[in-house]
C-alpha atoms as a PDB file:
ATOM      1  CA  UNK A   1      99.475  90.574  63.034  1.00  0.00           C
ATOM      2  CA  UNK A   2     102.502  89.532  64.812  1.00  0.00           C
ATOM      3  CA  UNK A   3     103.434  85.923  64.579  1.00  0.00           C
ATOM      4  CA  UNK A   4     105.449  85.691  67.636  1.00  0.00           C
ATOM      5  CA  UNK A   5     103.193  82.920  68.683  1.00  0.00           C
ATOM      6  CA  UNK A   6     105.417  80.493  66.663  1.00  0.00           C
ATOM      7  CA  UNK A   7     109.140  81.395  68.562  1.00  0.00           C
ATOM      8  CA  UNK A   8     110.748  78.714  69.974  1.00  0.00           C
ATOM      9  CA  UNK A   9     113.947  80.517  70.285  1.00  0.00           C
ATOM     10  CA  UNK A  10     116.178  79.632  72.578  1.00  0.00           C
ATOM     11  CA  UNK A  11     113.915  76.491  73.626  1.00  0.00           C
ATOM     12  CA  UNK A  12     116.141  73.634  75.313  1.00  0.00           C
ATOM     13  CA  UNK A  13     114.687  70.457  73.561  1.00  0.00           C
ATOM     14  CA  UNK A  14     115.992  66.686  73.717  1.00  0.00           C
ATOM     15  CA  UNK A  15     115.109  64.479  71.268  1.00  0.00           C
ATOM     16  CA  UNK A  16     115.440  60.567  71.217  1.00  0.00           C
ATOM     17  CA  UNK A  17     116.349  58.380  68.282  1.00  0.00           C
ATOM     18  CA  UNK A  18     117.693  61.694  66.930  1.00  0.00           C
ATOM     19  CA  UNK A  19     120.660  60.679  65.111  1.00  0.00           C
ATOM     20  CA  UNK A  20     119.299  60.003  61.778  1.00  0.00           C
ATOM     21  CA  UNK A  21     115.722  59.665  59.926  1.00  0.00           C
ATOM     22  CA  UNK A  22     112.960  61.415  61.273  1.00  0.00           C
ATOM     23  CA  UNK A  23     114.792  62.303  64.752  1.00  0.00           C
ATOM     24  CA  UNK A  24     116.926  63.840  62.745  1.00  0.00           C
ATOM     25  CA  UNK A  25     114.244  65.995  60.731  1.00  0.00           C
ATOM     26  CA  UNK A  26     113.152  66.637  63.925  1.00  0.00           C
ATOM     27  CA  UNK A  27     116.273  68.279  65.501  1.00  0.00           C
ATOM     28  CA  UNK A  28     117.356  70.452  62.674  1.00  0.00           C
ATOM     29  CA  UNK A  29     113.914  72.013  62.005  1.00  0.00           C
ATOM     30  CA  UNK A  30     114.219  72.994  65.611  1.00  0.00           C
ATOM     31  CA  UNK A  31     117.764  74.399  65.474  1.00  0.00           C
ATOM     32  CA  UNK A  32     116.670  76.146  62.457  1.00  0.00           C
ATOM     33  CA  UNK A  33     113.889  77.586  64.456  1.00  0.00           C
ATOM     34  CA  UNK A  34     116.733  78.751  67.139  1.00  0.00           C
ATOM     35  CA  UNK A  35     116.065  75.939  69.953  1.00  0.00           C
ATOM     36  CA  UNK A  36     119.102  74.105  71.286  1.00  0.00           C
ATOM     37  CA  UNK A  37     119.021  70.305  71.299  1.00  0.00           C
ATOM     38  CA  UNK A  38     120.117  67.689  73.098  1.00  0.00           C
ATOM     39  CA  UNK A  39     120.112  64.330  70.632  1.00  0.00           C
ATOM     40  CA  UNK A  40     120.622  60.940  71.693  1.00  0.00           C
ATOM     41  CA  UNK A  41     121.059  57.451  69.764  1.00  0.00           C
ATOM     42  CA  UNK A  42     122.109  53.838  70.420  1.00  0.00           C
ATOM     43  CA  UNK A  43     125.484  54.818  69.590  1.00  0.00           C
ATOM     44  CA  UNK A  44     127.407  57.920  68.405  1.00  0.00           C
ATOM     45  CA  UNK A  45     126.925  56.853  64.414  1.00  0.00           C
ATOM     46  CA  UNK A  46     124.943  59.872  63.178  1.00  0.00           C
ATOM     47  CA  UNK A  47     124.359  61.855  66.873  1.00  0.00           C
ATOM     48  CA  UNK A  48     128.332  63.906  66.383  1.00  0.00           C
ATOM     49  CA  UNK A  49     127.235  64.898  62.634  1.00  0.00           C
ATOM     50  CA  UNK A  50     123.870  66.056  63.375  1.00  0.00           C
ATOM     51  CA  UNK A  51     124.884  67.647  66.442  1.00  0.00           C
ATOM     52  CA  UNK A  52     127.970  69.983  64.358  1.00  0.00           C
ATOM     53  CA  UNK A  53     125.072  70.538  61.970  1.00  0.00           C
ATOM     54  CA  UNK A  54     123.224  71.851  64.655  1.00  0.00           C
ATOM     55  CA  UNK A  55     126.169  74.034  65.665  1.00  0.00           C
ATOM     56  CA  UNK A  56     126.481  75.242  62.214  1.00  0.00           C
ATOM     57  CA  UNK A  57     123.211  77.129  62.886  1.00  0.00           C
ATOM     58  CA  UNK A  58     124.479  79.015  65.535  1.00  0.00           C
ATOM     59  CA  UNK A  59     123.133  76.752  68.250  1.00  0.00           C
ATOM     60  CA  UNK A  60     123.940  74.396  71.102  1.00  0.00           C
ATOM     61  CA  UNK A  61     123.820  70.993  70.898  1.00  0.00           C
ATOM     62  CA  UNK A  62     124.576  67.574  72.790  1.00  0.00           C
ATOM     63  CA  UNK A  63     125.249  64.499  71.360  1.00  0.00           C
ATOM     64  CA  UNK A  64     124.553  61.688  73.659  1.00  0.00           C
ATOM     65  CA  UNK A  65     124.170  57.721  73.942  1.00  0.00           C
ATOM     66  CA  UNK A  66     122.034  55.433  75.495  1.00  0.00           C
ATOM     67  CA  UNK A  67     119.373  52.621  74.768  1.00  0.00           C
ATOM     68  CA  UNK A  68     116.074  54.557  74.580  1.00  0.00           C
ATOM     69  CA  UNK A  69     114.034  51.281  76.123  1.00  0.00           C
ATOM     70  CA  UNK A  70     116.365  50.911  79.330  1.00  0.00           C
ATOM     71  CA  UNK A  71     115.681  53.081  82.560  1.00  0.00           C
ATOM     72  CA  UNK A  72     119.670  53.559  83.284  1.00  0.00           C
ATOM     73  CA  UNK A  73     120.227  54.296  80.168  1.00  0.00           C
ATOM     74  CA  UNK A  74     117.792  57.287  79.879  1.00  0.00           C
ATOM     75  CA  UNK A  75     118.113  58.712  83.354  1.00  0.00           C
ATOM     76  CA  UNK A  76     121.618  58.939  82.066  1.00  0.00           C
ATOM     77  CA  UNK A  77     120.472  60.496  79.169  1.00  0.00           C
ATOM     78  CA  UNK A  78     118.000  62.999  81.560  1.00  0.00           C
ATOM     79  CA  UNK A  79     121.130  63.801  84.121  1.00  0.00           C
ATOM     80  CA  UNK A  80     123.392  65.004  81.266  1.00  0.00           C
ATOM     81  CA  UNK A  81     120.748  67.104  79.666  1.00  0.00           C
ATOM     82  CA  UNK A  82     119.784  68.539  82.551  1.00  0.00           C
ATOM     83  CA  UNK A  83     123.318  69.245  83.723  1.00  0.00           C
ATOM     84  CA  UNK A  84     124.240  71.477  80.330  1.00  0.00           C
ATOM     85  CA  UNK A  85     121.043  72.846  79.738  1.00  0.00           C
ATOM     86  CA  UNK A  86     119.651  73.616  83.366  1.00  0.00           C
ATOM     87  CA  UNK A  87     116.107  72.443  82.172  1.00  0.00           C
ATOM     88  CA  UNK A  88     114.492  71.424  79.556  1.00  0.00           C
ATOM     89  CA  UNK A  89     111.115  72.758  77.217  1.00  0.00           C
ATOM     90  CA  UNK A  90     110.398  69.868  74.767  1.00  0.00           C
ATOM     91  CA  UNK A  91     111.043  65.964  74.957  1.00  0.00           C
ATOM     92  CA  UNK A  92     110.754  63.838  71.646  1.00  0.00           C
ATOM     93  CA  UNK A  93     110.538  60.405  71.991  1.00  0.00           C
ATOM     94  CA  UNK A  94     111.400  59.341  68.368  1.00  0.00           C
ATOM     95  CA  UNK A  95     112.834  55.684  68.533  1.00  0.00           C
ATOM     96  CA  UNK A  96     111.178  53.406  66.517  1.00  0.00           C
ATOM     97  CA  UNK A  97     111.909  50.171  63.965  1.00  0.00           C
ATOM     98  CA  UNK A  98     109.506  47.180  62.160  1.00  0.00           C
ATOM     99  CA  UNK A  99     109.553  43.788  61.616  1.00  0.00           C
ATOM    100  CA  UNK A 100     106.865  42.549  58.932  1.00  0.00           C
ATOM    101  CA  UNK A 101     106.360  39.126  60.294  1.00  0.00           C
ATOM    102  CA  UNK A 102     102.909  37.310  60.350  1.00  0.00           C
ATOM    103  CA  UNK A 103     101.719  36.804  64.320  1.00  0.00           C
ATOM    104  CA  UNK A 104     101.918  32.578  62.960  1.00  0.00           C
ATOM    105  CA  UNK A 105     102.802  30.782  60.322  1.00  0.00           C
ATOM    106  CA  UNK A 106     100.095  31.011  58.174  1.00  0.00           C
ATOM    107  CA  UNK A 107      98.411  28.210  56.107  1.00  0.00           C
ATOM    108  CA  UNK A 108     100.376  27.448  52.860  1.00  0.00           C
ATOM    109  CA  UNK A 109     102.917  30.126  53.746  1.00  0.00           C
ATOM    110  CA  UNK A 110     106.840  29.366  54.292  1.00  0.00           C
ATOM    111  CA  UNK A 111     107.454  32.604  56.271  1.00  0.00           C
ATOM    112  CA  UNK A 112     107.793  31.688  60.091  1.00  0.00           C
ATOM    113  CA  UNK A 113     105.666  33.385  62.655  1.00  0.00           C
ATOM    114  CA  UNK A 114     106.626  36.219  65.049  1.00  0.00           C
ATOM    115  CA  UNK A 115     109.336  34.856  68.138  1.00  0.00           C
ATOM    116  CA  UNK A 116     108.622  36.143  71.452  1.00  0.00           C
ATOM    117  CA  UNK A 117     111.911  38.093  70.845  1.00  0.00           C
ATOM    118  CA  UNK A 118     110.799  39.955  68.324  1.00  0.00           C
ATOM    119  CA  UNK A 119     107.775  40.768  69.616  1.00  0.00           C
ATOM    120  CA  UNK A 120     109.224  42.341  72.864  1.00  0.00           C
ATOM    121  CA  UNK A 121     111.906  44.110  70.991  1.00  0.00           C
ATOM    122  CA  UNK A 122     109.356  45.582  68.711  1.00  0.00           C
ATOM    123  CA  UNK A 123     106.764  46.494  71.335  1.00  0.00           C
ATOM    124  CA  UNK A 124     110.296  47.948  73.734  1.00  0.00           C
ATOM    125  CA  UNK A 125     111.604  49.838  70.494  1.00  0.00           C
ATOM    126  CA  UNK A 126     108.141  51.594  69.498  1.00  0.00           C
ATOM    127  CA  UNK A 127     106.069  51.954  73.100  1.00  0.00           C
ATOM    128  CA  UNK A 128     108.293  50.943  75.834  1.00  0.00           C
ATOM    129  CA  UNK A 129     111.013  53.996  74.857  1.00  0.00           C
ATOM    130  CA  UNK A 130     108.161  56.567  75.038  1.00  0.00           C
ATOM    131  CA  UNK A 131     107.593  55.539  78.470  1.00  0.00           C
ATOM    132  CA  UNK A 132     111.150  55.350  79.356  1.00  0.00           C
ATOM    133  CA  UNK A 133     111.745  59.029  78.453  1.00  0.00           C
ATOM    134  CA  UNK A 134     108.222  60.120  79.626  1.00  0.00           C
ATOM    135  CA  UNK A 135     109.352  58.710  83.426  1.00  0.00           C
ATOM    136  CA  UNK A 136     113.124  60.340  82.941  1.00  0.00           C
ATOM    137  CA  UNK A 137     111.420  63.577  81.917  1.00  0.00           C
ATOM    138  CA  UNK A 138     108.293  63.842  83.617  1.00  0.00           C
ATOM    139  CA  UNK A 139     108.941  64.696  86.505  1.00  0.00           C
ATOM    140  CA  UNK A 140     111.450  67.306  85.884  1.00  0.00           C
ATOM    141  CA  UNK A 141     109.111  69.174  83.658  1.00  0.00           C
ATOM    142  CA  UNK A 142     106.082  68.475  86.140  1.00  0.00           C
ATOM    143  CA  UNK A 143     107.655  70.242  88.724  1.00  0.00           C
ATOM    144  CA  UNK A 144     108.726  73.336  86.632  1.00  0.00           C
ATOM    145  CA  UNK A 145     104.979  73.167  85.721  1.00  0.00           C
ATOM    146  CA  UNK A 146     105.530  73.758  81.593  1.00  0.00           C
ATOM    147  CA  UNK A 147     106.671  71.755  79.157  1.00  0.00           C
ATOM    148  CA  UNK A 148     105.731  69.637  76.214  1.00  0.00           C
ATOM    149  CA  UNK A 149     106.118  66.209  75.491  1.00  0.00           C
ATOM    150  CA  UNK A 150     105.904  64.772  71.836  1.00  0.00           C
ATOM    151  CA  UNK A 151     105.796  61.008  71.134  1.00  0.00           C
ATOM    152  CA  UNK A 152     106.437  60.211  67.291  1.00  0.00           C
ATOM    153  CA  UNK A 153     103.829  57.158  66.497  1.00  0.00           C
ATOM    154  CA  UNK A 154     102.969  56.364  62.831  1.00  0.00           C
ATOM    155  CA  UNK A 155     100.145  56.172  60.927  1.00  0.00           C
ATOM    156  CA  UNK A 156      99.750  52.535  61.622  1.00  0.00           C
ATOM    157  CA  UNK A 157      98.757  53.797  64.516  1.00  0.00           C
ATOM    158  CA  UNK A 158      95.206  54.464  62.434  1.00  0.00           C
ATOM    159  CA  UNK A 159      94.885  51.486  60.624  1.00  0.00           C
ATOM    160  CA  UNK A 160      96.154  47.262  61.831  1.00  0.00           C
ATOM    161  CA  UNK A 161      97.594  45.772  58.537  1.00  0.00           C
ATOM    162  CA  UNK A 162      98.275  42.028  58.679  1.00  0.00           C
ATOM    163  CA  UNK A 163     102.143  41.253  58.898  1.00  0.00           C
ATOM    164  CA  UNK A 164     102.658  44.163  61.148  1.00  0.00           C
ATOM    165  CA  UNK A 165     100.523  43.104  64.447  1.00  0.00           C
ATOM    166  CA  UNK A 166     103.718  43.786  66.863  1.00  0.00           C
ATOM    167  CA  UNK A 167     104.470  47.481  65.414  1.00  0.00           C
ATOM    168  CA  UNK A 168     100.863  48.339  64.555  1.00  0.00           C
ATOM    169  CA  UNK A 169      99.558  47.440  68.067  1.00  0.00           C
ATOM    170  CA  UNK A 170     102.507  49.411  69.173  1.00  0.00           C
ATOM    171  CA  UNK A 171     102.425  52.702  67.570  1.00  0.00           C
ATOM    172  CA  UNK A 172      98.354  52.520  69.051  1.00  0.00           C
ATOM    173  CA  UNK A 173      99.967  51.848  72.032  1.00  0.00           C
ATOM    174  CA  UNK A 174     102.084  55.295  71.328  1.00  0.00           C
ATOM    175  CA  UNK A 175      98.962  57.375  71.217  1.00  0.00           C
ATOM    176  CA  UNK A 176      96.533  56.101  73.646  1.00  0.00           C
ATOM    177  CA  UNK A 177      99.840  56.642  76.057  1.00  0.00           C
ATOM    178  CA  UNK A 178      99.782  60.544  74.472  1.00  0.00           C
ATOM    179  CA  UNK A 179      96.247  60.294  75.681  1.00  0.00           C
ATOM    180  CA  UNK A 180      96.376  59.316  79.024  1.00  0.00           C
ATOM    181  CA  UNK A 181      99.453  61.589  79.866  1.00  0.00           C
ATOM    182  CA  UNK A 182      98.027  64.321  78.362  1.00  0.00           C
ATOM    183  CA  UNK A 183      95.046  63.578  81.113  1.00  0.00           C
ATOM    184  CA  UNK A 184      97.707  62.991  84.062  1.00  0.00           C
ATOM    185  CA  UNK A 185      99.707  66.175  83.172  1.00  0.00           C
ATOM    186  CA  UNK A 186      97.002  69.308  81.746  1.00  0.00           C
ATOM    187  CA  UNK A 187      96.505  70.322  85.174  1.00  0.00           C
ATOM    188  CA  UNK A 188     100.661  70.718  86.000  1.00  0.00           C
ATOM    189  CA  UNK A 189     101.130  73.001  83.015  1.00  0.00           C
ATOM    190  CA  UNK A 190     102.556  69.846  80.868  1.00  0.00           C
ATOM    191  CA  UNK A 191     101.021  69.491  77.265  1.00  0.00           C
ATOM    192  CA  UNK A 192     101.741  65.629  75.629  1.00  0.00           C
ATOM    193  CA  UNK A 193     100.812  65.000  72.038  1.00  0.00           C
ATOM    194  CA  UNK A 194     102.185  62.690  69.352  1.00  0.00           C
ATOM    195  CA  UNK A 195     102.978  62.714  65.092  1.00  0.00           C
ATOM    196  CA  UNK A 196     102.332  60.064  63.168  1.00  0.00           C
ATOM    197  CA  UNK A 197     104.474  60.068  60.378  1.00  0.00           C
ATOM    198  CA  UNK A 198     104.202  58.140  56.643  1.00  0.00           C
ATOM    199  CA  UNK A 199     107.011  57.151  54.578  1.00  0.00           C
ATOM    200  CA  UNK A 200     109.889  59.233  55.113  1.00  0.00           C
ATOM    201  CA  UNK A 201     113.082  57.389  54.227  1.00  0.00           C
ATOM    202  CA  UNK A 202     116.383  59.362  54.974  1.00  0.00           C
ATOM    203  CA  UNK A 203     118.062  60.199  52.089  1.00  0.00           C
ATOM    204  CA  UNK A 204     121.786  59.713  53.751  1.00  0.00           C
ATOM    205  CA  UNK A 205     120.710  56.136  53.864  1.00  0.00           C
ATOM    206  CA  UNK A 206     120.109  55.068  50.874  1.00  0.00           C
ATOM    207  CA  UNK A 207     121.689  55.908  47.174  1.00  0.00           C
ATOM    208  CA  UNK A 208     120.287  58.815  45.390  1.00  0.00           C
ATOM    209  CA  UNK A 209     118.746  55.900  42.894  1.00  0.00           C
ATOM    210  CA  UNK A 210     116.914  54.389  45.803  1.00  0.00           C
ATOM    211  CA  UNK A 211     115.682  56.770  47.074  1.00  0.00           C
ATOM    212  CA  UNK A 212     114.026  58.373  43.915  1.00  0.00           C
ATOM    213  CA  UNK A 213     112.601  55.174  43.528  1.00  0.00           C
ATOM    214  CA  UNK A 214     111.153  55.284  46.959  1.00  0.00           C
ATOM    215  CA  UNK A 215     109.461  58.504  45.999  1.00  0.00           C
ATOM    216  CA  UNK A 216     108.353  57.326  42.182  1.00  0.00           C
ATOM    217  CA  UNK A 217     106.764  54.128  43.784  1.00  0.00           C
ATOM    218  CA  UNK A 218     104.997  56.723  46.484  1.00  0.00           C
ATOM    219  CA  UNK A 219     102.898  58.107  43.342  1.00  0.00           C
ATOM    220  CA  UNK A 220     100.555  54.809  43.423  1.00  0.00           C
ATOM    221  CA  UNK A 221      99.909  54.442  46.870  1.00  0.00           C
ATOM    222  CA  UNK A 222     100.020  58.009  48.718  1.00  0.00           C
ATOM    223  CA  UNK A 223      97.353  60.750  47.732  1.00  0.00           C
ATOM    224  CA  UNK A 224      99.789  63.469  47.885  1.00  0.00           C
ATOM    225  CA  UNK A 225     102.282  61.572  45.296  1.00  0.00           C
ATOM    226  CA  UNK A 226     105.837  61.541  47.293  1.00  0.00           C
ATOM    227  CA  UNK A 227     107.122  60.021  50.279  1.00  0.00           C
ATOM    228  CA  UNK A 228     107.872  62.797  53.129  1.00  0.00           C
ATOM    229  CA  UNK A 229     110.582  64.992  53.417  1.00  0.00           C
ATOM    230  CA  UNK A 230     112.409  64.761  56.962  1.00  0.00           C
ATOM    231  CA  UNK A 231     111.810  68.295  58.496  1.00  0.00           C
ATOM    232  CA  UNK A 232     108.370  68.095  57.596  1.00  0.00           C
ATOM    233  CA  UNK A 233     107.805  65.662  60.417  1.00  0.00           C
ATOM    234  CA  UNK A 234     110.361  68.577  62.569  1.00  0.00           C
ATOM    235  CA  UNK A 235     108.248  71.565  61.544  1.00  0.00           C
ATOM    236  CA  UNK A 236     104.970  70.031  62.899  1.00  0.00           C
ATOM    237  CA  UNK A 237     106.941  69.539  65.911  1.00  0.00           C
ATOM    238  CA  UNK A 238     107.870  72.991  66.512  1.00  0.00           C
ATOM    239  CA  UNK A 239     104.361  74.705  66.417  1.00  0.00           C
ATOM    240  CA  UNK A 240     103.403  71.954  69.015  1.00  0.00           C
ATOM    241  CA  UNK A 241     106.132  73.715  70.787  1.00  0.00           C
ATOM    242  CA  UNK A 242     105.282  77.061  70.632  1.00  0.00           C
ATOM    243  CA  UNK A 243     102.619  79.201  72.199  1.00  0.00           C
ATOM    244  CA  UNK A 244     100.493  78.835  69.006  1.00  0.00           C
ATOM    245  CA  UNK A 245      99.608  75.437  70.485  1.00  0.00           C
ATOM    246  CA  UNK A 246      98.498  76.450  73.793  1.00  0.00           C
ATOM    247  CA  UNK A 247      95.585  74.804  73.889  1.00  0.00           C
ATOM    248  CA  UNK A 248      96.369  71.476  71.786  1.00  0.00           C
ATOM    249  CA  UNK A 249      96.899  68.257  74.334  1.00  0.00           C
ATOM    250  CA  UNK A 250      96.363  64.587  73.603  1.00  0.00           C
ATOM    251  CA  UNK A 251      96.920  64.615  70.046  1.00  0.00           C
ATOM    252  CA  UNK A 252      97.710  62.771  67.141  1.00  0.00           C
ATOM    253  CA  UNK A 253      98.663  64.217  63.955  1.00  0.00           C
ATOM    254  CA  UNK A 254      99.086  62.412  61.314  1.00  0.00           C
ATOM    255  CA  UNK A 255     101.893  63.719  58.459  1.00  0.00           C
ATOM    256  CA  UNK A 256     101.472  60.819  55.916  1.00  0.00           C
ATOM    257  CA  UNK A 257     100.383  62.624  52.366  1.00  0.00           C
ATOM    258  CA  UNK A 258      97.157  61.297  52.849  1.00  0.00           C
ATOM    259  CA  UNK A 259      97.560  57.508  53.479  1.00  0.00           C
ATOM    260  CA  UNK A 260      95.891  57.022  56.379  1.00  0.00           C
ATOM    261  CA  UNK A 261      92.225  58.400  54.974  1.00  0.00           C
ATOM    262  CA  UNK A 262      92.931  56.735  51.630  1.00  0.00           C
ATOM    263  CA  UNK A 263      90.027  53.740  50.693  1.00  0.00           C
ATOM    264  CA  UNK A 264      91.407  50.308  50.487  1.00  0.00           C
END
């Protein structure tokens, strides 16, 4: 049986939020599958490394900037994508951050409640940014009629938790968006699903003792005994890519080790 379902050579894919973490899982697992990327960031910190990685492999890459939750920004971000690739296959929106706050000051507690601030600029960096490079993107790969889209949530996205109302009710936000794109776009050839990642700290931010102690303290709490390894978020991400997944739309996948299903 040939498995030529799974090729995504030659692919031109852009990722968001790509310059470290799970972005960057996400972009490497690609090139190693033989896509070119496009990778963008907030600034250059981390895009220029993972982009020579990229080219290390044999492929193309561009590193770009731009501030994933502001309409300039990524129709900048679109324009010079577009420009070196001549179209593009895959978009990743994969910008995300937390702030564990409660929504109020709670009874007997000396921990402030959320600011409006931080609410909007947790709701902007989690939901607002798939939106942003959905309307950059979308129509581009609307009217080429193919295409996938793929909007990294979390597995809070399952499951509220208190302290975490702003991201929780964001990354929910990030799927029921998958859900109603996927709706809007099926019938123009355009396939939108999302990933829901666990714990998976980056390694090149963090000491080597850290971050085996993020992965001993994962043995108590996730099923599967570890925290996540950052291409295994980026392998998911190709077969939703490739033709093997021609018929999978409106998705959410979780990649957590089990978290998400595990009892209280």
């Amino acid at each position: 049986m040939s498995l030529d379902v799974f090729d995504v050579t030659g692919q031109k894919v852009l990722i968001t939020g790509g310059g470290r973490g799970i972005g960057k899982g996400i972009a490497l697992a690609f090139a190693e599958a033989g896509a070119d990327v496009a990778i963008s960031a907030l600034t250059n910190t981390g895009v220029n490394q993972v982009a020579e990685e990229i080219r290390g492999m044999g492929r193309t890459a561009l590193a770009l900037t731009g501030d994933a939750t502001k309409s300039a920004d990524m129709d900048r971000v679109a324009q010079q994508t577009l420009a070196e690739f001549g179209h593009l296959d895959v978009l990743v929106n994969c910008v995300g951050d937390a702030i564990r706050k409660p929504l109020v000051k709670l009874p007997g507690s000396t921990t402030e409640g959320m600011t409006e601030e931080e609410w909007h600029f947790i709701v902007d960096i989690n939901l607002t940014e798939a939106f942003q490079g959905c309307r950059a993107l979308g129509p581009h790969l609307l009217e080429r009629g193919q295409g996938n889209v793929i909007n990294v949530s979390g597995w809070a996205a399952f499951r509220g938790r208190p302290e975490s109302a702003a991201y929780d009710a964001a990354k929910a936000g990030v799927m029921r968006l998958t859900e109603c794109l996927a709706q809007e776009w099926a019938p123009f050839g355009v396939r939108v699903n999302s990933i829901a990642p666990g714990s998976f700290p980056d390694p090149a931010q963090m000491s080597a003792e850290a971050y085996q102690n993020r992965d001993e303290a994962a043995k108590g709490s996730v099923p599967l005994g570890r925290v996540g390894r950052l291409k295994e978020i980026g392998y998911l991400a190709v077969f939703l890519s490739s033709p093997a997944a021609s018929y999978v739309t409106g998705q959410t996948w979780g990649v957590d080790g089990g978290i998400s299903i595990k009892s209280p």
